[in-house]
N, C-alpha and C. Protein backbone atom coordinates (compact mmCIF):
# COMPACT_ATOMS: atom_id res chain seq x y z
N UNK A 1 14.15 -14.29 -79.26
CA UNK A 1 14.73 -14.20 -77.94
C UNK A 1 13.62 -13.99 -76.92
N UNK A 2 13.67 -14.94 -75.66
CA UNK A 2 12.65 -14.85 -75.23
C UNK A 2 13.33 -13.79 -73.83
N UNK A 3 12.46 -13.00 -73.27
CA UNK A 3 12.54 -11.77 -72.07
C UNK A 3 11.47 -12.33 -70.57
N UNK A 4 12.08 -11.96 -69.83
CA UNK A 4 11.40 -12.26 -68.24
C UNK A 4 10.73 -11.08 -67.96
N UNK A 5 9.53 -11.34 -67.40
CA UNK A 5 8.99 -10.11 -66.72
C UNK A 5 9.48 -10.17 -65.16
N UNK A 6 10.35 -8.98 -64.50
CA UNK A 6 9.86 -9.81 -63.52
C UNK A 6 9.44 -8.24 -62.33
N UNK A 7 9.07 -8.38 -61.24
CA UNK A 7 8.37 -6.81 -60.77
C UNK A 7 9.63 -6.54 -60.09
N UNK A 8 9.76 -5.05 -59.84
CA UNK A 8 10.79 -4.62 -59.11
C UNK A 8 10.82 -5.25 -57.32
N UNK A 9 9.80 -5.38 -56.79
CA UNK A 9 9.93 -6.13 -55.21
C UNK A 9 10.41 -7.59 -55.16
N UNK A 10 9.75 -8.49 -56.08
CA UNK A 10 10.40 -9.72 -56.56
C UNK A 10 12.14 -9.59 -56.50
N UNK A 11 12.34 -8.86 -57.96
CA UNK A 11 14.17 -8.63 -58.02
C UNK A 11 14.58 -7.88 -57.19
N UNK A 12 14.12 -7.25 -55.88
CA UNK A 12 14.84 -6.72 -55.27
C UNK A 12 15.04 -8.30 -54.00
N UNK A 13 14.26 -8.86 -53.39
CA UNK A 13 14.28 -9.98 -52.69
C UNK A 13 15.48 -10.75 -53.53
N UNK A 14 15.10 -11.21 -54.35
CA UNK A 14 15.98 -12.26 -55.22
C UNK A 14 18.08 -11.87 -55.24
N UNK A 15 18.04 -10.52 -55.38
CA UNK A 15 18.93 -9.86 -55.52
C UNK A 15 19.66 -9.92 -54.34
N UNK A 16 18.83 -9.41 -53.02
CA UNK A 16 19.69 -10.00 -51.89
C UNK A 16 19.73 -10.63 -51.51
N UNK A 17 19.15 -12.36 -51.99
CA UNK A 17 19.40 -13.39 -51.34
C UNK A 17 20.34 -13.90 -52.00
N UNK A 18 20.92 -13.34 -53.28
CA UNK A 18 22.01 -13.79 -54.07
C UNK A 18 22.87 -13.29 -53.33
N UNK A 19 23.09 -11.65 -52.62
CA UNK A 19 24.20 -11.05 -52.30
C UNK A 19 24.66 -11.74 -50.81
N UNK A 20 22.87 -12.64 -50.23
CA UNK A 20 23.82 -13.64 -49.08
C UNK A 20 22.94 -12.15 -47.92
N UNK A 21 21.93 -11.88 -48.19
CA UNK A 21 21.31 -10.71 -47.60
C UNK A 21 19.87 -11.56 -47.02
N UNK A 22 19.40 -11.99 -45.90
CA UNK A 22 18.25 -12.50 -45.90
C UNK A 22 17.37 -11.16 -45.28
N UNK A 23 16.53 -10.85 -46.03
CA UNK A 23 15.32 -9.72 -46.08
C UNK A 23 13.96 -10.01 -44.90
N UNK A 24 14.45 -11.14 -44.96
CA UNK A 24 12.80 -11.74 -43.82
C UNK A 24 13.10 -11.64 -42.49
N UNK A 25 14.40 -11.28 -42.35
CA UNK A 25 14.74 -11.56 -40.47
C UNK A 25 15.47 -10.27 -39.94
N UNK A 26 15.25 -9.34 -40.59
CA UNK A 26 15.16 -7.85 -39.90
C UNK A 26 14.16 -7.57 -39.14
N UNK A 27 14.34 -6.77 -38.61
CA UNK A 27 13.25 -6.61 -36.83
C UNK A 27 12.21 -6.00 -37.92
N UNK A 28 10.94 -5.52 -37.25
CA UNK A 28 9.16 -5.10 -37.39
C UNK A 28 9.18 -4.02 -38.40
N UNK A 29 10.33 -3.09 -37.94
CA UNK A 29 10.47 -1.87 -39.24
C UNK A 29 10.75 -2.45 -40.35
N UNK A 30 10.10 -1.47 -41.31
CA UNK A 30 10.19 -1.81 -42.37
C UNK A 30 9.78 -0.25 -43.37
N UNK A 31 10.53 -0.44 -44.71
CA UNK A 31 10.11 0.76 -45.57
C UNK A 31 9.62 0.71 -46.61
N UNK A 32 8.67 1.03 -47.04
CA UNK A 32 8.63 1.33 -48.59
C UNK A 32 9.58 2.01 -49.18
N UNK A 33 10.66 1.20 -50.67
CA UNK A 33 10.97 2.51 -51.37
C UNK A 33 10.81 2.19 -52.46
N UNK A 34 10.64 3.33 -53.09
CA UNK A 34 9.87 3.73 -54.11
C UNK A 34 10.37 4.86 -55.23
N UNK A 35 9.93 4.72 -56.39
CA UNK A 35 10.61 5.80 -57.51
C UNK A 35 9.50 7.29 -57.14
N UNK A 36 10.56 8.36 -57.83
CA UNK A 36 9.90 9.67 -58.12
C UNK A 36 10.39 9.91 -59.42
N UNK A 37 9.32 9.66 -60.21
CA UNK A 37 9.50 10.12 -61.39
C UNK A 37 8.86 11.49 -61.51
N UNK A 38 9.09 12.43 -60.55
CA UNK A 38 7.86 13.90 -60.93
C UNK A 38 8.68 14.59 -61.80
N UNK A 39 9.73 14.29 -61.76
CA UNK A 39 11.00 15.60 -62.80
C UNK A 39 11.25 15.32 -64.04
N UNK A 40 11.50 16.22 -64.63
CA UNK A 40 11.71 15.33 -66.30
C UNK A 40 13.21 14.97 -66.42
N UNK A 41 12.83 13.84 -66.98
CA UNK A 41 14.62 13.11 -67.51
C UNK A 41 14.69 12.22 -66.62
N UNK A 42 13.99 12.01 -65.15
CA UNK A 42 13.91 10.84 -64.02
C UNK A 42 14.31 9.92 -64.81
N UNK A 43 15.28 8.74 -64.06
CA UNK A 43 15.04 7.31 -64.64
C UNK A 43 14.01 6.68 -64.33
N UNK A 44 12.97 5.47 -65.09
CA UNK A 44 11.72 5.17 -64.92
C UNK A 44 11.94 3.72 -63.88
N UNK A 45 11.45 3.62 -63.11
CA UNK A 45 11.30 2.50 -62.39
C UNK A 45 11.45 1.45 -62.97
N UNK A 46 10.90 1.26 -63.78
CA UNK A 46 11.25 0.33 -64.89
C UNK A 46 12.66 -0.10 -65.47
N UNK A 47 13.50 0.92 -65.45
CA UNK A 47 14.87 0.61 -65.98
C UNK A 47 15.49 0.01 -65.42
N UNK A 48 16.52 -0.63 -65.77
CA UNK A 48 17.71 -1.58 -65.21
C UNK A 48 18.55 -0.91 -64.11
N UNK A 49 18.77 0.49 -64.90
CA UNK A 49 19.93 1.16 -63.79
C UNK A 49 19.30 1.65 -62.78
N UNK A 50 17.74 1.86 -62.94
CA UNK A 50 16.99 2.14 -61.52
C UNK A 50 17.06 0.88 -60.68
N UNK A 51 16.87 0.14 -61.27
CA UNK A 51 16.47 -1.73 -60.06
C UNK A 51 17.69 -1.47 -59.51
N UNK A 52 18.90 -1.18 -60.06
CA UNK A 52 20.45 -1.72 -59.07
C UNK A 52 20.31 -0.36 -58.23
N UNK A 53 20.01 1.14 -58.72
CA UNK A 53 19.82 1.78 -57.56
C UNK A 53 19.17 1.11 -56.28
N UNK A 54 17.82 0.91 -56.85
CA UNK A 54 17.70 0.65 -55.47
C UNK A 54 17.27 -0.92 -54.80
N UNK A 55 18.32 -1.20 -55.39
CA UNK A 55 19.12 -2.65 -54.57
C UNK A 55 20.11 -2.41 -54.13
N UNK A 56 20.75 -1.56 -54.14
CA UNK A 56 21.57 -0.41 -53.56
C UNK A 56 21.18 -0.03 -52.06
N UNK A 57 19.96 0.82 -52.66
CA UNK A 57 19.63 1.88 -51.09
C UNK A 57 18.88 0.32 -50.48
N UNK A 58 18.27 -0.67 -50.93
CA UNK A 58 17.75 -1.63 -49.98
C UNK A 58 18.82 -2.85 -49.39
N UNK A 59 19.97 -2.44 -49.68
CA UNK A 59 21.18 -3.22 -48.96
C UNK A 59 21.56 -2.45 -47.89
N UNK A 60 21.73 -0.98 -48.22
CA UNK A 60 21.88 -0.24 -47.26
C UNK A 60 21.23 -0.12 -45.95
N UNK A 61 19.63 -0.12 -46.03
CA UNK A 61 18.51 0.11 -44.88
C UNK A 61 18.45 -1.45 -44.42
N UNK A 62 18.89 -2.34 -45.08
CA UNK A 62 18.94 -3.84 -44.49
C UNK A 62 20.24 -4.04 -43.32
N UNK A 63 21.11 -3.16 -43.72
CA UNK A 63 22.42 -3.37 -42.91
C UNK A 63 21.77 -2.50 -41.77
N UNK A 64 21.33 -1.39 -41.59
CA UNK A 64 20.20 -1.09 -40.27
C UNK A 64 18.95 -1.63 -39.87
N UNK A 65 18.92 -2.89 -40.13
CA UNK A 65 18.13 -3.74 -39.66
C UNK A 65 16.36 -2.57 -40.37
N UNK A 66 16.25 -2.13 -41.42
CA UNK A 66 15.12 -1.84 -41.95
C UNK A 66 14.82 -2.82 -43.13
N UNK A 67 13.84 -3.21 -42.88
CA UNK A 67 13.59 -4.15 -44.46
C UNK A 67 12.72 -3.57 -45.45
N UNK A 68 13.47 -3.30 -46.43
CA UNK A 68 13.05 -3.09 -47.84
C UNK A 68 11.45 -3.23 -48.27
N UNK A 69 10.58 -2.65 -48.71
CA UNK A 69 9.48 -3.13 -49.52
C UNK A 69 9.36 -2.71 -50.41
N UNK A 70 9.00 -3.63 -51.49
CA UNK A 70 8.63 -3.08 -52.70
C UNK A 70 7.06 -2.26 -52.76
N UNK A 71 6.79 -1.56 -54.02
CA UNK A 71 5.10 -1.29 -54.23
C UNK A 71 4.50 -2.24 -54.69
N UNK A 72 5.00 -3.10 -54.79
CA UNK A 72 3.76 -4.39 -55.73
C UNK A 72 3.83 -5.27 -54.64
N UNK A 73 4.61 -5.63 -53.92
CA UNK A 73 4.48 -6.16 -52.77
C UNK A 73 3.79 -6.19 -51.43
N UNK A 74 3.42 -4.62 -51.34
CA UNK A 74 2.44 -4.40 -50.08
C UNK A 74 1.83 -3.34 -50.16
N UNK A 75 1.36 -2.98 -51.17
CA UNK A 75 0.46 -2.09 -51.48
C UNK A 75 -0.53 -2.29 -52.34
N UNK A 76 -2.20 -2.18 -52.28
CA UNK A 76 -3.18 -2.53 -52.67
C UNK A 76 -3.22 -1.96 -54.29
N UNK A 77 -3.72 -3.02 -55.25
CA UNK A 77 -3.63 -2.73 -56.49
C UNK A 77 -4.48 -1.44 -56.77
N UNK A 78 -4.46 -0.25 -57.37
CA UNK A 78 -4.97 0.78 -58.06
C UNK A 78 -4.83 1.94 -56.75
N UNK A 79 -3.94 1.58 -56.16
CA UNK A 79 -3.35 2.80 -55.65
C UNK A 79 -2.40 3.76 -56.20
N UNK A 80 -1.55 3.03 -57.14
CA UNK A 80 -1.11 3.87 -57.47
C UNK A 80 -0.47 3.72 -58.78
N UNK A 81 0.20 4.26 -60.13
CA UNK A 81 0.10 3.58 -61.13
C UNK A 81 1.07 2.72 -61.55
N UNK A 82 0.91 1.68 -62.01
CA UNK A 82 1.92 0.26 -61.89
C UNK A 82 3.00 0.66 -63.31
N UNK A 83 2.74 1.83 -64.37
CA UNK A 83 3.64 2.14 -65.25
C UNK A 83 4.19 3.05 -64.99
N UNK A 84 4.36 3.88 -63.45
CA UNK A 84 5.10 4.91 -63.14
C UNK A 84 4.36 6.37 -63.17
N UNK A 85 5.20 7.27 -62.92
CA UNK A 85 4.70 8.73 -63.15
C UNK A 85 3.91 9.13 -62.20
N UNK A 86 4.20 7.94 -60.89
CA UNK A 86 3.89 8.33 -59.54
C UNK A 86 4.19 9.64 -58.42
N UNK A 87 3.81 10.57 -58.48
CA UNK A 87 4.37 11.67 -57.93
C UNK A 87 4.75 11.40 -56.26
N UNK A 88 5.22 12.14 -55.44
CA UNK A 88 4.93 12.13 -53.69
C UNK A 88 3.87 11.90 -53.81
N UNK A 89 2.80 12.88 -53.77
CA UNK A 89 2.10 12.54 -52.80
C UNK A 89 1.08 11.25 -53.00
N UNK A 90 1.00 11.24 -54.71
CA UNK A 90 0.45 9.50 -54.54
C UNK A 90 1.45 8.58 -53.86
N UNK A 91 2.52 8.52 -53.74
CA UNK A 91 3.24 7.38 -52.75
C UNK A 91 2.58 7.76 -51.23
N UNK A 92 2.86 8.62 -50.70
CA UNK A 92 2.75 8.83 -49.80
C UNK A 92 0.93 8.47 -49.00
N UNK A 93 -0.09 8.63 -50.46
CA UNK A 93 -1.72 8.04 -50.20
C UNK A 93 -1.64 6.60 -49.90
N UNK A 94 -0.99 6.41 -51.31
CA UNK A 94 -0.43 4.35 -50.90
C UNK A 94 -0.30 4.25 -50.08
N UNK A 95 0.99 4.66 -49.62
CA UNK A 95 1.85 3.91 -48.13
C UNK A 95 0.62 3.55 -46.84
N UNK A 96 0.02 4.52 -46.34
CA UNK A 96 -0.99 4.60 -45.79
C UNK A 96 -1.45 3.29 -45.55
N UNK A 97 -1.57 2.58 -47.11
CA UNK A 97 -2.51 1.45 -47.41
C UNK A 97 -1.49 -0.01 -47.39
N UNK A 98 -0.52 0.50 -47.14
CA UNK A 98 -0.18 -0.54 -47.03
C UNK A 98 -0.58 -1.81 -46.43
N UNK A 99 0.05 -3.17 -46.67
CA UNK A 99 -0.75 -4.63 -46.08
C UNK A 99 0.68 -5.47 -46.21
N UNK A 100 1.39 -5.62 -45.36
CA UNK A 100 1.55 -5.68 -44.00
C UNK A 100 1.69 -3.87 -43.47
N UNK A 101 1.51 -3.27 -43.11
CA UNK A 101 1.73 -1.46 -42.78
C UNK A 101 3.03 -1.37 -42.87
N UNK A 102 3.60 -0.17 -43.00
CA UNK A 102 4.87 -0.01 -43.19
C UNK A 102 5.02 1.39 -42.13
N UNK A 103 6.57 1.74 -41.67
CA UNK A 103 6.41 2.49 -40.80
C UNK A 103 6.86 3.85 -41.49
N UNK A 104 8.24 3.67 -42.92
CA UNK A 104 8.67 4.69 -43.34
C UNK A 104 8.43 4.72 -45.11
N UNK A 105 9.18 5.56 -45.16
CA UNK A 105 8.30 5.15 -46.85
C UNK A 105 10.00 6.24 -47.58
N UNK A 106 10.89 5.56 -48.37
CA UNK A 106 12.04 6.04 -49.43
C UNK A 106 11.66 6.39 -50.38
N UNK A 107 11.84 7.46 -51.06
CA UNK A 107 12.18 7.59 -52.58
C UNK A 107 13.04 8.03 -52.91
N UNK A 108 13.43 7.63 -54.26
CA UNK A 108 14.32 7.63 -55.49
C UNK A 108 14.24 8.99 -56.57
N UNK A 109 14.99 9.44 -56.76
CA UNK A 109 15.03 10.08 -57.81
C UNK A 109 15.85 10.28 -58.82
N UNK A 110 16.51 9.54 -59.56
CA UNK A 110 18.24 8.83 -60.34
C UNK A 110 17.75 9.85 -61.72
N UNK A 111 18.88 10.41 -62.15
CA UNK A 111 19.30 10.93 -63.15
C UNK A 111 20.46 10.42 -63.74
N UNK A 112 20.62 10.03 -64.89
CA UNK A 112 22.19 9.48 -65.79
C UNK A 112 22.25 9.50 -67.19
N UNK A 113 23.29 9.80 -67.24
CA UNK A 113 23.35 10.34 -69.11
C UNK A 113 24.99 10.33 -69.34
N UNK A 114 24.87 9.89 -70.71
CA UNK A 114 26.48 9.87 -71.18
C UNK A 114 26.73 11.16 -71.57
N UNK A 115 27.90 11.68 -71.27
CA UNK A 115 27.81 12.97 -72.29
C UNK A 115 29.12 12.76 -72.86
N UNK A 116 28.87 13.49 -74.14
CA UNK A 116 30.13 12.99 -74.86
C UNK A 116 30.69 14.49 -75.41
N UNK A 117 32.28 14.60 -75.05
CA UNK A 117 33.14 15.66 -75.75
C UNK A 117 33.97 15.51 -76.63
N UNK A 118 34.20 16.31 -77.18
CA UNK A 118 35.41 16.33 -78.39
C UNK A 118 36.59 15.20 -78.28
N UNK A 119 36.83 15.14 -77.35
CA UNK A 119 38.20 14.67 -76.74
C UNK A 119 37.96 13.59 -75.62
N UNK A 120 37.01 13.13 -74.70
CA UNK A 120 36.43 12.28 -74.04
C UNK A 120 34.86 11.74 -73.84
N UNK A 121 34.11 10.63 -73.16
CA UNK A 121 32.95 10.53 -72.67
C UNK A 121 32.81 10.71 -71.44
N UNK A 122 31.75 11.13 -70.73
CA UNK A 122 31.66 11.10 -69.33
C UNK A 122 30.66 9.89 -68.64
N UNK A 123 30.06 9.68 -67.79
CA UNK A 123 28.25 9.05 -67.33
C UNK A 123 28.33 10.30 -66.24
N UNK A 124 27.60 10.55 -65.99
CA UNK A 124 27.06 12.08 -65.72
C UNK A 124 25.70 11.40 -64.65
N UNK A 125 25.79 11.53 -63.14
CA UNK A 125 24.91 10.53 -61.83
C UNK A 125 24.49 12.06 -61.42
N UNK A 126 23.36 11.68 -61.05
CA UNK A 126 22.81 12.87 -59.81
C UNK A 126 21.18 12.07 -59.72
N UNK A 127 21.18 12.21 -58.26
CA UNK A 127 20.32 11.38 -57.37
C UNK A 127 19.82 12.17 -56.38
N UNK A 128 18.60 12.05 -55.48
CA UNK A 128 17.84 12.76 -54.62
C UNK A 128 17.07 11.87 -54.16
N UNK A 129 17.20 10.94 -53.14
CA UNK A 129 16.43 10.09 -52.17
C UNK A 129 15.96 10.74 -50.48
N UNK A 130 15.06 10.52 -50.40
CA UNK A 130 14.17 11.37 -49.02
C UNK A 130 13.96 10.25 -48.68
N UNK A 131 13.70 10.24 -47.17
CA UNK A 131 12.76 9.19 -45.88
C UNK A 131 11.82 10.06 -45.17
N UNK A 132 10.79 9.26 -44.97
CA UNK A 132 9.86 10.39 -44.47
C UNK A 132 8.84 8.81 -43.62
N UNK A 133 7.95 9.36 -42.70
CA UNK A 133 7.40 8.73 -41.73
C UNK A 133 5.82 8.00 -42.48
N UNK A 134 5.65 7.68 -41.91
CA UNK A 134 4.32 6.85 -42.68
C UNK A 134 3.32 6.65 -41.06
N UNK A 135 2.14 7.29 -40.79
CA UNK A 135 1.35 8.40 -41.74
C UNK A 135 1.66 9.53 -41.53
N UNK A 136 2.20 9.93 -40.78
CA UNK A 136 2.83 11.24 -40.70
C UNK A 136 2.94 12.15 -41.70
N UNK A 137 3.36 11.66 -42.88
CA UNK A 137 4.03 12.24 -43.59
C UNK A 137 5.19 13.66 -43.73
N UNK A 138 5.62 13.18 -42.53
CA UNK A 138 7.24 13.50 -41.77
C UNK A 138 8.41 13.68 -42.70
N UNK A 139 8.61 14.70 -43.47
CA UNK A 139 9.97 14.25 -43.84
C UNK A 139 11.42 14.49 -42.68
N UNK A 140 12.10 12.83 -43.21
CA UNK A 140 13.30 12.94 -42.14
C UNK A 140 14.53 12.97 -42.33
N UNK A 141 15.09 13.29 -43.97
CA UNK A 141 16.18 13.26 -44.12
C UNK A 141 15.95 13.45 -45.94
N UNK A 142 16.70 14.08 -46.42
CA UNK A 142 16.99 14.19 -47.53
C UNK A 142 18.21 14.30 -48.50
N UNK A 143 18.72 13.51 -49.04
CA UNK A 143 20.07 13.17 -49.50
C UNK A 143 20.29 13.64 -50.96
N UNK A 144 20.70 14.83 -51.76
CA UNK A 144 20.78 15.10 -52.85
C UNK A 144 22.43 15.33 -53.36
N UNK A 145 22.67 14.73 -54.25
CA UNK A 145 24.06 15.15 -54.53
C UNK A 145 24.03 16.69 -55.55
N UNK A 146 24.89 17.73 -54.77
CA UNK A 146 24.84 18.74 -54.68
C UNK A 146 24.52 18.95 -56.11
N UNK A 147 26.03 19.02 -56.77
CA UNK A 147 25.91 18.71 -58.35
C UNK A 147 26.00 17.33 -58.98
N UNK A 148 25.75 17.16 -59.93
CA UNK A 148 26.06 15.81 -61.07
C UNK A 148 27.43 15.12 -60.58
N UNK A 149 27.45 14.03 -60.36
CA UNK A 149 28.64 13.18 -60.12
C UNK A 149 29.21 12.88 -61.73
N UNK A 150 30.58 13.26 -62.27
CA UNK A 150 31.02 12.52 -63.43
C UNK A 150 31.79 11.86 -63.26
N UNK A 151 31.93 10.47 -64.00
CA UNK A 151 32.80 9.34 -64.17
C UNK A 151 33.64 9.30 -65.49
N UNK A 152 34.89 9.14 -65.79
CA UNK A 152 35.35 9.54 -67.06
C UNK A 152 35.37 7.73 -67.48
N UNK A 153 35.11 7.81 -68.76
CA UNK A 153 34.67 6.86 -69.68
C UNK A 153 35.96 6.62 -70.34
N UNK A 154 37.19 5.57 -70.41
CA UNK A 154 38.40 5.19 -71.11
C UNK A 154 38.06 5.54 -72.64
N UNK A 155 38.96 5.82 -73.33
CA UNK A 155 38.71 6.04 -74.58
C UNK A 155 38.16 4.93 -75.49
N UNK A 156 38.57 3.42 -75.49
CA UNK A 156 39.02 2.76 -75.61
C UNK A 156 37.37 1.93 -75.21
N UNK A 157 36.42 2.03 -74.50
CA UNK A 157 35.08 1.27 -74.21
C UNK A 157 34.39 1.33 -75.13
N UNK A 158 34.06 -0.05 -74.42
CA UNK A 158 32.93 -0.25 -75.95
C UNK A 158 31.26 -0.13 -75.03
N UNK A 159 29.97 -0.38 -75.56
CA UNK A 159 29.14 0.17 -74.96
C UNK A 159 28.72 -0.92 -73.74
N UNK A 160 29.57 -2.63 -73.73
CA UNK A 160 29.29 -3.07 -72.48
C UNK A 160 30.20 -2.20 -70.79
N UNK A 161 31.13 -1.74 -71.60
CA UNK A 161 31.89 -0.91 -70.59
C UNK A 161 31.84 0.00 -70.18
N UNK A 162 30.82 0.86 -71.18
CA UNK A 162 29.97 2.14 -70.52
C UNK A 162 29.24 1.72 -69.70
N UNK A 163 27.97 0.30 -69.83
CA UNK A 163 27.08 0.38 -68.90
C UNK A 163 27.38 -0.24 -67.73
N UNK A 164 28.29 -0.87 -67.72
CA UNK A 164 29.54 -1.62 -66.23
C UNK A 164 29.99 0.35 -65.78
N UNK A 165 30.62 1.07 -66.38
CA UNK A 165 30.48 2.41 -65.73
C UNK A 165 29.50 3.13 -65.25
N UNK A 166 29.01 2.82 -66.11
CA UNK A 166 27.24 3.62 -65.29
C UNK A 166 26.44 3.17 -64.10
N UNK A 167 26.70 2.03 -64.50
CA UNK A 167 26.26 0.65 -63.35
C UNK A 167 26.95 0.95 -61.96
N UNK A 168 28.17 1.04 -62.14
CA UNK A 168 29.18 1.46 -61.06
C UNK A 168 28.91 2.70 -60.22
N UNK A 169 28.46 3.46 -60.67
CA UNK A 169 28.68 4.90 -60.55
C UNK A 169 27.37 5.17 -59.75
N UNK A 170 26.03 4.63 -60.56
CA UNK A 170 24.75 4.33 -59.81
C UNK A 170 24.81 4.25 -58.87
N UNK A 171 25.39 2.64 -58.81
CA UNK A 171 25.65 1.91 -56.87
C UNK A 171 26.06 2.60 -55.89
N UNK A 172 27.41 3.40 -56.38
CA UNK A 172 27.98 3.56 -55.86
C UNK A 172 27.41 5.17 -55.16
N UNK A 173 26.85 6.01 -55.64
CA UNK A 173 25.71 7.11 -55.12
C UNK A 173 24.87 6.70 -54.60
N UNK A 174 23.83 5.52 -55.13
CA UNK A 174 22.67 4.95 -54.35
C UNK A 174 23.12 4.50 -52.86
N UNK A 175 24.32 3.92 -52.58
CA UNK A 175 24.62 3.62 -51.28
C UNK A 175 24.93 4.58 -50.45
N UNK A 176 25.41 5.50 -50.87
CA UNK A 176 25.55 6.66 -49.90
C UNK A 176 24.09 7.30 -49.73
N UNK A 177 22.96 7.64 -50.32
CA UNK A 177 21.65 7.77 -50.30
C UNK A 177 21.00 6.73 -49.29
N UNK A 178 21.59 5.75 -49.41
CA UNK A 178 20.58 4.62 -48.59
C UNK A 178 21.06 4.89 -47.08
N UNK A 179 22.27 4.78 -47.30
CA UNK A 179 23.31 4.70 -45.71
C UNK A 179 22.68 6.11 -45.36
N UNK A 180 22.46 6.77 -45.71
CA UNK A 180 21.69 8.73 -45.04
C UNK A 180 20.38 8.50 -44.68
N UNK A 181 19.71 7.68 -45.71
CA UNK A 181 18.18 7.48 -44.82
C UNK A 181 18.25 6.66 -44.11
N UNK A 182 19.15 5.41 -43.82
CA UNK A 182 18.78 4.43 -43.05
C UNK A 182 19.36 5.04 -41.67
N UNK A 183 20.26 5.49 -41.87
CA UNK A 183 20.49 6.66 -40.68
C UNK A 183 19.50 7.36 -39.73
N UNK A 184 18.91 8.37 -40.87
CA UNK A 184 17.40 9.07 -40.37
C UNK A 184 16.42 8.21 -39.36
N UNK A 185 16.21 7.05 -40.61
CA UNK A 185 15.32 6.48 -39.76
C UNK A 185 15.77 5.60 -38.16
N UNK A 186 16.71 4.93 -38.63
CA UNK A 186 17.06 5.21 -37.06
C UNK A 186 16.90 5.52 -35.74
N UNK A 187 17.21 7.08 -36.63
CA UNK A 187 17.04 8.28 -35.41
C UNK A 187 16.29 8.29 -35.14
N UNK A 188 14.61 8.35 -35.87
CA UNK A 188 13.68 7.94 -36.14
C UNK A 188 12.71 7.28 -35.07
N UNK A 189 13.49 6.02 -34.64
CA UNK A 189 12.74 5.19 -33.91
C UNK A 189 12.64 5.16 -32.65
C-alpha cells in the first residue's frame, strides 16, 4: 500500500479550496498557526486529528478575513523542528522570521482519548489555542475548554465510527477556538 507525504500548510490550502474557501484573497493579515506540543499527551502535529483541528481554527480566521499560514510555508528551514516538540517560545523566535512576515502567530494544543467504562465509551476533547502578536510577543486571547469535552460513543460502533466521533468532536471545539482568536485579532487591528 502505497502512503502520501504531504506537509501540514500544503493540506491545509488544499482542504479549503475543497471546502470552496479561497486562502489567497484575504486582505495583508495574516497568521501563523501552529502546534504546542510542550504538555505531555499533546496531539503531535503530525496526526490526522490535529490537521482537521486546525483546518478548523484556519476556516475560522479565514471567515475574518485572516489568512492561515502554515510553518513550512513561511518560515525559514532550521528554525524550528520539522518533527515537532516545538515549545512557545521557539514558535514565537520563528515567527519573527517569517518570509512573507506575518502579523499574528495561533497555537494549538488538542488533547483526545477514548475512555472506556464498564457500561459505555466516551472520546474525551480538551483544547487550548492562544493568539498573540508577532513581534510583540503580545498575548491576545486565550481559549481553553474549562474541563474535557465528552462525547458518548453508541454501543453498537465499530472503530470507523469512533474516529467519525472523534473527528466530530475535534472540529467541532477547534471552531469555537478559532472563532475566539479570530475575534482577538480583530480587535487587534
Amino acid at each position: 500500500m502505497m502512503t502520501l507525504s504531504v506537509r501540514p500548510a500544503a493540506l491545509i490550502v488544499c482542504l479549503l479550496l475543497v471546502a470552496g474557501i479561497r486562502p489567497g484573497f484575504a486582505e495583508e493579515v495574516s497568521a501563523l498557526v501552529v502546534s504546542d506540543e510542550s504538555a505531555r499527551g499533546a496531539e503531535s502535529r503530525r496526526s490526522p486529528v490535529f490537521r482537521k483541528a486546525l483546518v478548523a481554527v484556519a476556516q475560522e480566521l479565514l471567515k475574518r478575513k485572516v489568512t492561515p499560514k502554515g510553518a513550512e510555508e513561511v518560515l525559514p528551514k532550521g528554525s524550528f523542528k520539522p518533527k515537532g516538540g516545538n515549545n512557545l517560545k521557539i514558535w514565537q523566535n520563528a515567527s519573527e522570521r517569517a518570509a512573507p512576515p506575518v502579523q499574528f502567530m495561533v497555537t494549538l494544543q488538542l488533547f483526545v482519548a477514548v475512555i472506556e467504562r464498564s457500561q459505555s465509551q466516551l472520546v474525551e476533547v480538551k483544547l487550548k489555542s492562544s493568539a498573540y502578536t508577532v513581534p510583540d510577543k503580545e498575548e491576545l486571547n486565550t481559549f481553553e475548554t474549562d474541563k474535557p469535552r465528552r462525547y458518548v460513543i453508541p454501543n453498537d460502533c465499530d472503530r470507523k465510527c469512533i474516529v467519525k466521533i472523534a473527528t466530530d468532536a475535534v472540529k467541532e471545539v477547534a471552531k469555537e477556538a478559532g472563532a475566539a482568536n479570530a475575534k482577538a485579532i480583530a480587535r487587534a487591528q
